[in-house]
C-alpha atoms as a PDB file:
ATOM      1  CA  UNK A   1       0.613  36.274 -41.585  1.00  0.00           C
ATOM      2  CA  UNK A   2       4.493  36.641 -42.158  1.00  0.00           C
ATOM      3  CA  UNK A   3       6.282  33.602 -43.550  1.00  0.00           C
ATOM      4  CA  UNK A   4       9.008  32.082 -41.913  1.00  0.00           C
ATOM      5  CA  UNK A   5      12.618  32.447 -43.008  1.00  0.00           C
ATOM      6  CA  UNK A   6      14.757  29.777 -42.559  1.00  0.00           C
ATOM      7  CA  UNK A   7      18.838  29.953 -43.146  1.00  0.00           C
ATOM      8  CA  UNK A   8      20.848  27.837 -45.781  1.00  0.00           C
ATOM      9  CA  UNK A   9      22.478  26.537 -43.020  1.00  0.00           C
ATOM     10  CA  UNK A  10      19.132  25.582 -40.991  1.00  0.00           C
ATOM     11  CA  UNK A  11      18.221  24.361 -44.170  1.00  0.00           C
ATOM     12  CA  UNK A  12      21.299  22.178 -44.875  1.00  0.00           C
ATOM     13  CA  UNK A  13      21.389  20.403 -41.384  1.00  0.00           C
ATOM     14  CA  UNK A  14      17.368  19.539 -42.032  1.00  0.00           C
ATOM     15  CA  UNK A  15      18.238  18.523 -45.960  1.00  0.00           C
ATOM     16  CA  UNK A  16      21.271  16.436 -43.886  1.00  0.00           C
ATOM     17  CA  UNK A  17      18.691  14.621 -41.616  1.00  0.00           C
ATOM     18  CA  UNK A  18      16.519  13.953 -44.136  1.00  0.00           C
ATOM     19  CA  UNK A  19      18.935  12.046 -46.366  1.00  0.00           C
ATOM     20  CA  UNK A  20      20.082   9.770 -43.276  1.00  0.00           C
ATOM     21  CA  UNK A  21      16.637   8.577 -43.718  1.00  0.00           C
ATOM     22  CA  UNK A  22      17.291   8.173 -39.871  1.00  0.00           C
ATOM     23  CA  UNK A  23      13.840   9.523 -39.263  1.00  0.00           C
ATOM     24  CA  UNK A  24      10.565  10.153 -40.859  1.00  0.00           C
ATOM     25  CA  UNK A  25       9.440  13.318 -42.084  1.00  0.00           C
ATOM     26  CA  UNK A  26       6.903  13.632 -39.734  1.00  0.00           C
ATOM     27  CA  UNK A  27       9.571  13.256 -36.520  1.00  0.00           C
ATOM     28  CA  UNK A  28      11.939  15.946 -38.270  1.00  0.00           C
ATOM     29  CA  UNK A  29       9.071  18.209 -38.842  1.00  0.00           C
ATOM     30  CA  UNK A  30       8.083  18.123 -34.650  1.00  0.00           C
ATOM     31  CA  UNK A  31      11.760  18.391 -34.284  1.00  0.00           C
ATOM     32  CA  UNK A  32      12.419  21.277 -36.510  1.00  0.00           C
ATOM     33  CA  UNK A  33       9.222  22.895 -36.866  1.00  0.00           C
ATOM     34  CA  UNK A  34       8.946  23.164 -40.171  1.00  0.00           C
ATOM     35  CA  UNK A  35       5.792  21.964 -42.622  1.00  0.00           C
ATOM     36  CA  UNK A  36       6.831  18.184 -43.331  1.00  0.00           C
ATOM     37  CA  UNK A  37       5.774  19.820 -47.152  1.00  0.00           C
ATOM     38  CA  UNK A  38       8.252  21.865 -46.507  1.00  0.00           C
ATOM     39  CA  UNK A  39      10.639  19.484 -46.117  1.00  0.00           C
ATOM     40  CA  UNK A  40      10.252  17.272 -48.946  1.00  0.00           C
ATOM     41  CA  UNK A  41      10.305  20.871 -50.924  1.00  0.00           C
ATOM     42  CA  UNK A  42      14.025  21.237 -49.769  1.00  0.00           C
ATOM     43  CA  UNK A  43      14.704  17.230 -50.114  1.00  0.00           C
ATOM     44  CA  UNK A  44      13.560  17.694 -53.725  1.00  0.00           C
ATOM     45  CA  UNK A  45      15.503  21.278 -54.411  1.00  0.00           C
ATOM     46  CA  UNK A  46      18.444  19.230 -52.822  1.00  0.00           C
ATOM     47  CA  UNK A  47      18.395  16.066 -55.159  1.00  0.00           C
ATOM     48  CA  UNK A  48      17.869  18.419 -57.993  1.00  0.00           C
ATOM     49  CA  UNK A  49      20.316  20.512 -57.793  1.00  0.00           C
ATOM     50  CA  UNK A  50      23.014  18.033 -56.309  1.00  0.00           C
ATOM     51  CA  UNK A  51      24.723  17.399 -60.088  1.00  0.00           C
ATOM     52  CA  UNK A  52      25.429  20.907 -60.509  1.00  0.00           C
ATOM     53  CA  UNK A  53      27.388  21.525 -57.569  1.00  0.00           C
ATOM     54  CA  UNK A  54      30.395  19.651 -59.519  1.00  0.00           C
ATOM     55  CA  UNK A  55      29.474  22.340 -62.561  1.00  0.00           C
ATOM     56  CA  UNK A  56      32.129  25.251 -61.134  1.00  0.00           C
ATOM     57  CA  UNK A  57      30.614  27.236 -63.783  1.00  0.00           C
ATOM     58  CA  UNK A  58      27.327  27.201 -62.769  1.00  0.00           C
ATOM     59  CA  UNK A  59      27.968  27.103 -59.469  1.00  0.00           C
ATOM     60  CA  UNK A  60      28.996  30.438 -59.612  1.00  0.00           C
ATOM     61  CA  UNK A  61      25.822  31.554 -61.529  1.00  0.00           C
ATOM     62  CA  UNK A  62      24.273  30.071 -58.812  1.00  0.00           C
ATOM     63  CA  UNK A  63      25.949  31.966 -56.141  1.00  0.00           C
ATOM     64  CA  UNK A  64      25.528  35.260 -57.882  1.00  0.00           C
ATOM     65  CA  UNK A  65      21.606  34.452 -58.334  1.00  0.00           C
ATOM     66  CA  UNK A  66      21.647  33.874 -54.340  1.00  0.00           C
ATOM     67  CA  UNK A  67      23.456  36.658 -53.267  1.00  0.00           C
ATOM     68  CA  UNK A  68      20.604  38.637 -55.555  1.00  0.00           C
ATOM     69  CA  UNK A  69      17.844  37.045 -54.357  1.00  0.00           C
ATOM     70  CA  UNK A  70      18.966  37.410 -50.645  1.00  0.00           C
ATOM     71  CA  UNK A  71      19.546  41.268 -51.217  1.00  0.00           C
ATOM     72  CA  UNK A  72      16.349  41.873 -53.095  1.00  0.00           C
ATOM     73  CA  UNK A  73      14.390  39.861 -49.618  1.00  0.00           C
ATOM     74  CA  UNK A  74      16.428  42.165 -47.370  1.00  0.00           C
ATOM     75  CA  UNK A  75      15.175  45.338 -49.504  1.00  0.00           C
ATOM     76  CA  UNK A  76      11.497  44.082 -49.490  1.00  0.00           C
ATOM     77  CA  UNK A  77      11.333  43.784 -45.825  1.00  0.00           C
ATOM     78  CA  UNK A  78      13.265  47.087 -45.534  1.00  0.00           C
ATOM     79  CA  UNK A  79      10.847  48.627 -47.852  1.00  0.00           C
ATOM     80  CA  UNK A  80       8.243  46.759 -45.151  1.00  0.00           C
ATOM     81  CA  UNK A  81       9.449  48.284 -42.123  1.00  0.00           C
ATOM     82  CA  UNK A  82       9.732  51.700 -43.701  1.00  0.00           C
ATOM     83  CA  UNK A  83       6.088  51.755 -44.771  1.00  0.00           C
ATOM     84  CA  UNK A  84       5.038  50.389 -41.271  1.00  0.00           C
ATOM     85  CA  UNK A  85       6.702  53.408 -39.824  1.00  0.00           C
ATOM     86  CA  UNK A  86       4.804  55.701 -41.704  1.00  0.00           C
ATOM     87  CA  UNK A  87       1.533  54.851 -41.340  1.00  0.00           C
END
């Protein structure tokens, strides 16, 4: 079963929507169609990280790790498709 991928900016506008405490997790997870676990996940990884973002330093560290992690995901599922087409 493949795992669904979700954008930073999907994930921002959820993370958003969430904070509003407008709705409940459960209505935002019908809505969005994610795992309401999922959802406090990101919630969490938001409040966690929310101090750093006035740390310029690390924020930069933290973009670099990003840009890393999203090219090593691209590579994997290359690496995916490219063994699919062989067999």
């Amino acid at each position: 079963m493949k795992r669904k991928s979700y954008s930073q900016t999907f994930k921002v506008k959820v993370v958003l929507e969430i904070l509003k405490e407008e709705k409940t997790l459960n209505e935002l997870s019908s809505t969005y169609g994610v795992h309401v676990n999922q959802l406090r996940q990101w919630k969490k990884t938001a409040l966690d990280q929310l101090p750093q973002l006035f740390d310029r330093k690390r924020n930069d560290q933290s973009r670099m790790q990003e840009e890393y992690e999203e090219r090593i995901e691209r590579l994997y599922g290359e690496v995916g498709r490219l063994t699919t087409e062989l067999s």
